[in-house]
Protein backbone atom coordinates (compact mmCIF):
# COMPACT_ATOMS: atom_id res chain seq x y z
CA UNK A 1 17.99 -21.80 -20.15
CA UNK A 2 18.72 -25.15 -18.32
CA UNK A 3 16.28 -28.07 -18.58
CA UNK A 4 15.28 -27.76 -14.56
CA UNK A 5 14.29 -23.99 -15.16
CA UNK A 6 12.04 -24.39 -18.85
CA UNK A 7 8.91 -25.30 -16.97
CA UNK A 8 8.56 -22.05 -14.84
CA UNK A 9 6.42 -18.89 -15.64
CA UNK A 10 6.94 -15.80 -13.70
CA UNK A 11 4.09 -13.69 -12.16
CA UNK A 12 5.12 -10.21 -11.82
CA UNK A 13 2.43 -8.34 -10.23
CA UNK A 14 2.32 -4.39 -11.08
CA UNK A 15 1.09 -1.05 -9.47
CA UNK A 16 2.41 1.80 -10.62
CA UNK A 17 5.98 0.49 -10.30
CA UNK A 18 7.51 2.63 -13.00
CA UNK A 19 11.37 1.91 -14.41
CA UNK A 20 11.18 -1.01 -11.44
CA UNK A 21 9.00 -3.00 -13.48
CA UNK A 22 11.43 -2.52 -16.09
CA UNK A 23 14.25 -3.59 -14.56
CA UNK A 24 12.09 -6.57 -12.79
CA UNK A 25 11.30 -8.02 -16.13
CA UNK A 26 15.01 -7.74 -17.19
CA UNK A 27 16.58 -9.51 -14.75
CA UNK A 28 13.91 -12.58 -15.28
CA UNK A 29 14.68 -12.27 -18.72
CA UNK A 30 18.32 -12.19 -17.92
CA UNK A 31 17.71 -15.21 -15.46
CA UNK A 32 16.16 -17.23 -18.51
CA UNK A 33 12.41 -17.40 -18.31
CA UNK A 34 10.61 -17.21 -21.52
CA UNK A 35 7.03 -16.96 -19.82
CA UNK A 36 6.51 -13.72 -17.63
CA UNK A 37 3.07 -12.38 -17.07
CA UNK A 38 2.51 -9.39 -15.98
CA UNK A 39 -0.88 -8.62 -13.98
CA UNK A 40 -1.27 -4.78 -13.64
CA UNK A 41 -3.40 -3.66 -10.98
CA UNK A 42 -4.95 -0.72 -12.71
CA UNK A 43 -1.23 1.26 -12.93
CA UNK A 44 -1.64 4.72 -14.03
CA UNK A 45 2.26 5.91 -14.37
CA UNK A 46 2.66 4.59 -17.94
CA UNK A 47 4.60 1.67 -16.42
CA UNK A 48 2.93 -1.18 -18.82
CA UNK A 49 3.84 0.98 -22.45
CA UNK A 50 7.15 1.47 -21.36
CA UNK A 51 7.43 -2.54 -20.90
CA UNK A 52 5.75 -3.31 -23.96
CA UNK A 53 7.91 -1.17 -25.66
CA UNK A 54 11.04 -2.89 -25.00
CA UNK A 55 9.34 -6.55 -24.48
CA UNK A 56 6.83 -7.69 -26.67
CA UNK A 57 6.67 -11.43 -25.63
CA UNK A 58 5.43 -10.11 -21.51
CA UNK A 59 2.12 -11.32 -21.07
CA UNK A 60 -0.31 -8.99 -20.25
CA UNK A 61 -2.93 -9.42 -17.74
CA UNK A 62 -4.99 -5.79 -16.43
CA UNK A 63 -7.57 -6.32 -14.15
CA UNK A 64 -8.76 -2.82 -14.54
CA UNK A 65 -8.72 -2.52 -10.67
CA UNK A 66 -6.59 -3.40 -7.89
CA UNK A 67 -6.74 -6.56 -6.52
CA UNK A 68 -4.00 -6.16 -3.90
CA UNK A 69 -1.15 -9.19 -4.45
CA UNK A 70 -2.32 -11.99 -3.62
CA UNK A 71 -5.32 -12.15 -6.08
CA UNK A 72 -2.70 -10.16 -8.53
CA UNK A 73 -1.19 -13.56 -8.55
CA UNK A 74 -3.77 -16.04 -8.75
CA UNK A 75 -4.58 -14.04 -11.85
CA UNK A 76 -1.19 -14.48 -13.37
CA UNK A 77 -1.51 -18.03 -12.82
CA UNK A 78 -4.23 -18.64 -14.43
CA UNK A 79 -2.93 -17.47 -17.23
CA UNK A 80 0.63 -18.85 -17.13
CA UNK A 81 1.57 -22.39 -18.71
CA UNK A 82 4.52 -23.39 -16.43
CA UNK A 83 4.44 -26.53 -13.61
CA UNK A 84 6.47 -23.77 -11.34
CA UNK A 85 5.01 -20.35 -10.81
CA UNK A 86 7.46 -17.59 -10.01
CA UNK A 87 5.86 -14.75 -7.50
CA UNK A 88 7.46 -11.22 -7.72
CA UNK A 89 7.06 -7.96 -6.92
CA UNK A 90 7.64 -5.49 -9.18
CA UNK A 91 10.47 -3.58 -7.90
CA UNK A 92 12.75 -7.17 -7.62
CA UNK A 93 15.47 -7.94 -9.24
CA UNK A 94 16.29 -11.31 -10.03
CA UNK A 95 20.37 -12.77 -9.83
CA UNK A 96 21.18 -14.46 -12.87
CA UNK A 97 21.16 -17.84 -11.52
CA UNK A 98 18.47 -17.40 -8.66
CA UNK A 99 15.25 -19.05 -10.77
CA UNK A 100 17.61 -22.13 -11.70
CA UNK A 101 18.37 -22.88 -8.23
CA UNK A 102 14.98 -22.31 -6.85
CA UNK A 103 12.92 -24.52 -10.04
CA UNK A 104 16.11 -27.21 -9.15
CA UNK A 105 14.89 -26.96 -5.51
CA UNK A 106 11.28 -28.11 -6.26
CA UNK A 107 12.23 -30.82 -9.02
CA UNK A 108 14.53 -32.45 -6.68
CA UNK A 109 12.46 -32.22 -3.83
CA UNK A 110 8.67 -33.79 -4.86
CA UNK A 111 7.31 -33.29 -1.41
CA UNK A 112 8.49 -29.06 -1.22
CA UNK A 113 5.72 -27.23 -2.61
CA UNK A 114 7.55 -23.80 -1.71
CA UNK A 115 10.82 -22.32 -1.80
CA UNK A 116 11.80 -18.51 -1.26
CA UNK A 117 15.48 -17.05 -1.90
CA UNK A 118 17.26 -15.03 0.01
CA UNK A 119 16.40 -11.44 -0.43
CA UNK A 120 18.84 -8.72 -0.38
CA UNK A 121 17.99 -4.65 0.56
CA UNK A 122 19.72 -2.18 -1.77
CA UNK A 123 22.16 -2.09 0.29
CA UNK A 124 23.49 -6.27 0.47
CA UNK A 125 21.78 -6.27 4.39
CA UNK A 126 19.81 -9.62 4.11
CA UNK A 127 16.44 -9.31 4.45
CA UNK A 128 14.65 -11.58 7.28
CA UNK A 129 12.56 -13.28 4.59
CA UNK A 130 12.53 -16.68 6.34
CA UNK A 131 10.66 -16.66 9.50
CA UNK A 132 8.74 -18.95 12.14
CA UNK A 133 4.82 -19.17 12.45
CA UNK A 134 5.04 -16.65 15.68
CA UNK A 135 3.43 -18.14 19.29
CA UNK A 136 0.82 -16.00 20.60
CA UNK A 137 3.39 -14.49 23.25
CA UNK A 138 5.56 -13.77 20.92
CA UNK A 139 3.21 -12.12 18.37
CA UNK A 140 2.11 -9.83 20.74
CA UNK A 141 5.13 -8.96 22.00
CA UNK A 142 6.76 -8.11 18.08
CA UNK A 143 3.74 -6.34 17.76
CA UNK A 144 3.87 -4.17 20.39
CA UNK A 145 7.45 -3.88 21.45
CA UNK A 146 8.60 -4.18 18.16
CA UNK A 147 6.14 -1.20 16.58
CA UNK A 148 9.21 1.40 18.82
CA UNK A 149 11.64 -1.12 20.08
CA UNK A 150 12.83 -3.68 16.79
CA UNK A 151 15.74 -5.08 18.28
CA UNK A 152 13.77 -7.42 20.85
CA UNK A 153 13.65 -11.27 21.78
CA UNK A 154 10.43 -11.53 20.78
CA UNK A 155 10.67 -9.94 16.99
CA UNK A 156 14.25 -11.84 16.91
CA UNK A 157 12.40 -15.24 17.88
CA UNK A 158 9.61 -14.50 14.86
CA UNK A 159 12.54 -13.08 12.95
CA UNK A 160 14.98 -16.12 13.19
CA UNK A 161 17.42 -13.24 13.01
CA UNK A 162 19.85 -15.38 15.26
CA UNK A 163 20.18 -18.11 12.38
CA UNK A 164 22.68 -18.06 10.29
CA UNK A 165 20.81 -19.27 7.21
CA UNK A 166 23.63 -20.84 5.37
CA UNK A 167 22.22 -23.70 4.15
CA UNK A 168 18.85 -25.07 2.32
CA UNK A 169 16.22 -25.32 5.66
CA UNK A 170 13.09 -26.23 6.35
CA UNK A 171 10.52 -22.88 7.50
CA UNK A 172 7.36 -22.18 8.22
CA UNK A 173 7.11 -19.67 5.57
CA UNK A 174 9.13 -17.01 3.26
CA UNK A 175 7.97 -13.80 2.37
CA UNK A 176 5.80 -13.78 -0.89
CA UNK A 177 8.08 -10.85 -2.20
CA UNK A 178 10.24 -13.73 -3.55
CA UNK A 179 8.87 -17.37 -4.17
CA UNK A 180 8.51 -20.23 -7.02
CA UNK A 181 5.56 -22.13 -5.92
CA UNK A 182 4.88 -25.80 -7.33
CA UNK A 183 1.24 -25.17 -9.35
CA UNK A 184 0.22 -29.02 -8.69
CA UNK A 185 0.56 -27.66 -4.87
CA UNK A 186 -0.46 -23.68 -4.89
CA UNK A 187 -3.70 -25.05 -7.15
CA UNK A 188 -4.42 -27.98 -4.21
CA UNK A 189 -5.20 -24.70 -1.69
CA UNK A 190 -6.83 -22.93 -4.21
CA UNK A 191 -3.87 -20.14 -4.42
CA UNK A 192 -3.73 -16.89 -2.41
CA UNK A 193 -6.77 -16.14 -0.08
CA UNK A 194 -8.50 -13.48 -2.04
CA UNK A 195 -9.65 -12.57 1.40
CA UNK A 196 -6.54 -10.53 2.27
CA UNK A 197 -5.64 -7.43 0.04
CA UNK A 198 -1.79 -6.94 1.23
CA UNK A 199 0.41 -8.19 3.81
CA UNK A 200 0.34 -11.86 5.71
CA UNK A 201 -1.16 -13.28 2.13
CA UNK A 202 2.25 -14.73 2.15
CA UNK A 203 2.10 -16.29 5.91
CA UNK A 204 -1.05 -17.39 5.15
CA UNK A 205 -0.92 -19.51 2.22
CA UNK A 206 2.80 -21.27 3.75
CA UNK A 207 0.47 -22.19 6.80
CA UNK A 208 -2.28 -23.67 4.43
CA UNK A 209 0.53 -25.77 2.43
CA UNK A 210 1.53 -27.18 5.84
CA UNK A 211 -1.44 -27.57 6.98
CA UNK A 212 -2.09 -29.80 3.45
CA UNK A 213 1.08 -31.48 4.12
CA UNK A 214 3.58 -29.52 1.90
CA UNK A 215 6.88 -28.65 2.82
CA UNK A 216 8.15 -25.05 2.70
CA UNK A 217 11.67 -24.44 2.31
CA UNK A 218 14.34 -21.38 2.17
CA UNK A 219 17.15 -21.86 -0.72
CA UNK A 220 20.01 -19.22 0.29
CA UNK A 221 22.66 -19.44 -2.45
CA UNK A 222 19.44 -18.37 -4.80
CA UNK A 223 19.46 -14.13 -3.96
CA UNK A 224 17.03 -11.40 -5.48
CA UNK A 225 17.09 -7.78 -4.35
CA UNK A 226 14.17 -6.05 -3.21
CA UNK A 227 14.01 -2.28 -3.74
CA UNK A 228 10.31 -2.45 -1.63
CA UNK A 229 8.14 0.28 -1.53
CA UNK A 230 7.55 1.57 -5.31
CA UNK A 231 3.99 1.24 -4.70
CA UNK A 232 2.88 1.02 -1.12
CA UNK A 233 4.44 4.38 0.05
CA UNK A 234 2.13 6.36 -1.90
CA UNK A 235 -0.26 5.64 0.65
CA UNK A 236 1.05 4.72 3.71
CA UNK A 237 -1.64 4.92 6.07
CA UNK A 238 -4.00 2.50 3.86
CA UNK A 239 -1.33 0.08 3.48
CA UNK A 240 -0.85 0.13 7.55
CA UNK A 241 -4.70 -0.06 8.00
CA UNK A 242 -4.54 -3.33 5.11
CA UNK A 243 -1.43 -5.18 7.22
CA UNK A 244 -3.51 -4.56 10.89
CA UNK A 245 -6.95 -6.20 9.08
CA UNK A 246 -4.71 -9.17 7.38
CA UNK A 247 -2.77 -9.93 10.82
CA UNK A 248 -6.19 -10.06 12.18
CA UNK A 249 -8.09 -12.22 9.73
CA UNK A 250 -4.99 -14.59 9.96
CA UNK A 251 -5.07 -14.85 13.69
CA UNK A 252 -9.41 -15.76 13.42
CA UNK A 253 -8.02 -18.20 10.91
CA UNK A 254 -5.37 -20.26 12.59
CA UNK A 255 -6.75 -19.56 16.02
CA UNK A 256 -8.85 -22.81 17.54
CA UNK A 257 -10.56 -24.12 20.39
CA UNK A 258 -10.74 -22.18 23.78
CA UNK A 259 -8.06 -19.56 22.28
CA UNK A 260 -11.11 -17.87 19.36
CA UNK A 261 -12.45 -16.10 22.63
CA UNK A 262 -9.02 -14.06 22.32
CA UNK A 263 -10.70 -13.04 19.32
CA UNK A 264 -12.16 -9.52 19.92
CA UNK A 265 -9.20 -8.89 22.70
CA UNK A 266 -6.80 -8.85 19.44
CA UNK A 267 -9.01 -7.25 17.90
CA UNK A 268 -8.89 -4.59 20.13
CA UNK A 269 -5.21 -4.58 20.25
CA UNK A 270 -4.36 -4.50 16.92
CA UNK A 271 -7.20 -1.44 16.71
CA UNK A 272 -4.98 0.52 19.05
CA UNK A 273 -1.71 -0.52 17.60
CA UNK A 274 -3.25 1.06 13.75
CA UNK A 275 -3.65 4.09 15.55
CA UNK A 276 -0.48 4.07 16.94
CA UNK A 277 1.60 3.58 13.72
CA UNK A 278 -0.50 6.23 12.02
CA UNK A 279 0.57 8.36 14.84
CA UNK A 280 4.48 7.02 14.02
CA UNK A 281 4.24 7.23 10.31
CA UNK A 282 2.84 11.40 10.89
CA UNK A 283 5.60 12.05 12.90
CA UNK A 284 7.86 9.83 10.90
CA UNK A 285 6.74 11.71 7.90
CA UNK A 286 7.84 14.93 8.95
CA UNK A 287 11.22 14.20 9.22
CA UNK A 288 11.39 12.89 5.76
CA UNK A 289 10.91 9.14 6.98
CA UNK A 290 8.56 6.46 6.63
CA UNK A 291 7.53 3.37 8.35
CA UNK A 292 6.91 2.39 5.02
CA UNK A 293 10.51 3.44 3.51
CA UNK A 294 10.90 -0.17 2.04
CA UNK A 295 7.02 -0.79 1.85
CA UNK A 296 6.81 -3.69 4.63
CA UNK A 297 4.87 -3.54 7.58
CA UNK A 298 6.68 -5.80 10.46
């Protein structure tokens, strides 16, 4: 392992991810980190004895519950050594040279306390990991719109699908599937809000760095793949009900001045667009499908 990448320790967080966690913790091997903790949220498909059995040196963290990710984390770094912390999911895998690139990122850039890769489905497709802080307009418009109609101006606008993300940029904020975080900078915001459980965890704590003064960047020649979905389609209709409470306690976060009394209005809104993707994910369901298929809520 290079120099630039010795001083990173990857968090892998785990629930019930089975052979992904497997191949997860191979690929970081692979990719040259020495320190990987594992935080398993209570898993209960033998996932952890299977690991253990082919890698003695993971450190293991149970929590003998589940925390949802973003605490998952924050409990991995606590017990991790390294001045960069690594977040993954479980069902990633890492490209060989992805970690160097990303840990070079943040040692040649002092005032970056984020980067995120680009993140590849199964299939190569490039996953819209880098986006923009949406307006209000155009938040309600993905919200809505998007829920039946994805290919719209105002999901490609909070997308950036129109970019063609060929070089190192500067974003608001990169999913937290993927991202080595500076500690000096995740520990000056106190980490992940425990507050959310899944979903916008990762908007949220970009927004915070900003708002602190960081920079957030997106690296592209650093890939992953994401296989998404290991855990969160075992219960689809929590995990939609978890992404509609998160969007909302983001929005009564970042909202201020005159705009808080739009407060219970998205409230509202977002009530009746839960019940509307439970109704999608039913009927979805049926055919075989999921909302969930790749375990993001957009």
């Amino acid at each position: 392992m290079s120099q630039k990448a010795g001083d990173v320790s990857a968090v892998v967080v785990n629930r019930d991810a089975g052979d992904s966690l497997l191949a997860c913790v191979a690929s970081l091997r692979a990719a040259g980190v020495e320190e990987i903790v594992v935080v398993d949220n209570a898993s209960s498909d033998g996932s952890l004895a299977r690991l253990f059995e082919r890698d003695w040196d993971v450190v293991l963290v149970p929590t003998g519950m589940n925390l949802g990710y973003g605490r998952g984390v924050n409990a991995g770094a606590k017990r991790a050594t390294g001045d960069i912390v690594l977040a993954c999911n479980a069902d990633l895998v890492v490209d060989a040279k992805a970690v160097e690139l990303l840990t070079a990122c943040l040692h040649d850039a002092p005032d970056v306390a984020l980067v995120g890769p680009t993140i590849r489905e199964p299939d190569g497709t490039r996953y819209p990991s880098a986006r923009n802080f949406p307006s209000l307009g155009d938040a309600a418009g993905h919200a809505v719109i998007g829920l039946v109609h994805p290919d719209n101006p105002y999901t490609h606008r909070y997308r950036r699908a129109d970019q063609p993300f060929d070089s190192t940029s500067d974003v608001d904020w990169v999913s937290g599937a993927c991202m080595a975080i500076r500690r000096v900078a995740f520990d000056s915001v106190r980490g992940f809000d425990p507050g959310y459980f899944m979903y916008v965890e990762d908007l949220d704590l970009c927004w915070r760095l900003h708002q602190a003064g960081w920079r957030v960047l997106h690296l592209p020649e650093a890939e992953v793949t994401h296989v998404g979905g290991v855990s969160s389609r075992r219960h689809p209709y929590r995990m939609l009900a978890a992404h509609h409470r998160s969007t909302l306690r983001f929005f009564s976060r970042s909202t201020t001045g005159p705009r808080r009394a739009l407060i219970p209005v998205v409230a509202v809104g977002l009530g009746l667009r839960l019940v509307a993707s439970w109704g999608l994910e039913a009927k979805k369901s049926l055919a075989g499908e999921s909302i969930l298929a790749r375990g993001r809520v957009e």
